[in-house]
Protein backbone atom coordinates (compact mmCIF):
# COMPACT_ATOMS: atom_id res chain seq x y z
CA UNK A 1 12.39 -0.53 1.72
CA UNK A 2 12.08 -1.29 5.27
CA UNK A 3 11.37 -4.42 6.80
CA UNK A 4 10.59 -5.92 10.22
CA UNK A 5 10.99 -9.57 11.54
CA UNK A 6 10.84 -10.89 15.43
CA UNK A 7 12.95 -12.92 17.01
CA UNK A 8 14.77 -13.87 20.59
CA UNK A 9 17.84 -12.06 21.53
CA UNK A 10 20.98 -14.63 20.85
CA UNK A 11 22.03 -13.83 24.16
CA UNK A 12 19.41 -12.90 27.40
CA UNK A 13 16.65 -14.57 25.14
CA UNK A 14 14.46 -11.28 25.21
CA UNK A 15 11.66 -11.16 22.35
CA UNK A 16 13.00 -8.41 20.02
CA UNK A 17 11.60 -6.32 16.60
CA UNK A 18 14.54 -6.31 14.27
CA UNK A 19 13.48 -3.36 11.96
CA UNK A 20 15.70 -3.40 8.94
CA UNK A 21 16.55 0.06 6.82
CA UNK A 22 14.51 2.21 9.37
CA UNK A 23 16.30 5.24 10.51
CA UNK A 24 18.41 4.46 13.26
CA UNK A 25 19.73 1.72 11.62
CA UNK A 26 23.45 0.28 12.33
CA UNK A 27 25.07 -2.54 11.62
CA UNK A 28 25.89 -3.28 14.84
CA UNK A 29 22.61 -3.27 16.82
CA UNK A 30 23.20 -4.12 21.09
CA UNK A 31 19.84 -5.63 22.71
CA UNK A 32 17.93 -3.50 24.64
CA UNK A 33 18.06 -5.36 27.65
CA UNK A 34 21.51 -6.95 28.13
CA UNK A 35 23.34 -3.99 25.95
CA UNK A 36 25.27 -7.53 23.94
CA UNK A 37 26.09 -6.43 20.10
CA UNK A 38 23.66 -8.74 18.12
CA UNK A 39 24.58 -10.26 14.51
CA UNK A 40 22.75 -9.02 11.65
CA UNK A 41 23.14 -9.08 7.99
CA UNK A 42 21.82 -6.05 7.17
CA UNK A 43 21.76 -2.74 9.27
CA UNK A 44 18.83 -3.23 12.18
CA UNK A 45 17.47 -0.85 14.09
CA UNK A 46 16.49 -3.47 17.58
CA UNK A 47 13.62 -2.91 19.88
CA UNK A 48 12.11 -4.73 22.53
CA UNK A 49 8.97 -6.54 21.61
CA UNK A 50 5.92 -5.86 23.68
CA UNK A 51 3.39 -6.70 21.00
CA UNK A 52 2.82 -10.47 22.35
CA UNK A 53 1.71 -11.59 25.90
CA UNK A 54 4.35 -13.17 28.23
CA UNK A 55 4.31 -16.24 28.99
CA UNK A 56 2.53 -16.84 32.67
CA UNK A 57 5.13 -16.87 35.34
CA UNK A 58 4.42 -19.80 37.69
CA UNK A 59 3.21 -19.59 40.85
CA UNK A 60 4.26 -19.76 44.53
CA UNK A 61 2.48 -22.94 46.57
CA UNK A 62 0.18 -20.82 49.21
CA UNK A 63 -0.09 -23.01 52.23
CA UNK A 64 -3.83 -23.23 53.78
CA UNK A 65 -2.79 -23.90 57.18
């Protein structure tokens, strides 16, 4: 049965689906973004997770001069 959890990358800190017995699978899933091998338990299948909003990036001060 597959299963899916979410979770930050150990390493860069990127949000990240960890789909579990999907095809694709491996035991020795590397994150998307900074291609690091990731610990898992069980084999993972790893994807980038776009389903929540990021947070707001602050803004530049604008000068009104």
């Amino acid at each position: 049965m597959a299963t899916a959890w979410f979770g930050p990358c150990p390493h860069c800190n990127i949000a990240l689906s960890y789909l579990q017995g999907v095809t694709g699978s491996t035991m020795t899933p590397k994150c998307p973004r900074c291609r690091e091998l990731v610990t898992v338990t069980r084999a993972t299948f790893l994807m980038a997770d776009h389903s929540r909003p990021a947070p707001p990036r602050p803004r530049k001060p604008t000068s009104l001069t």
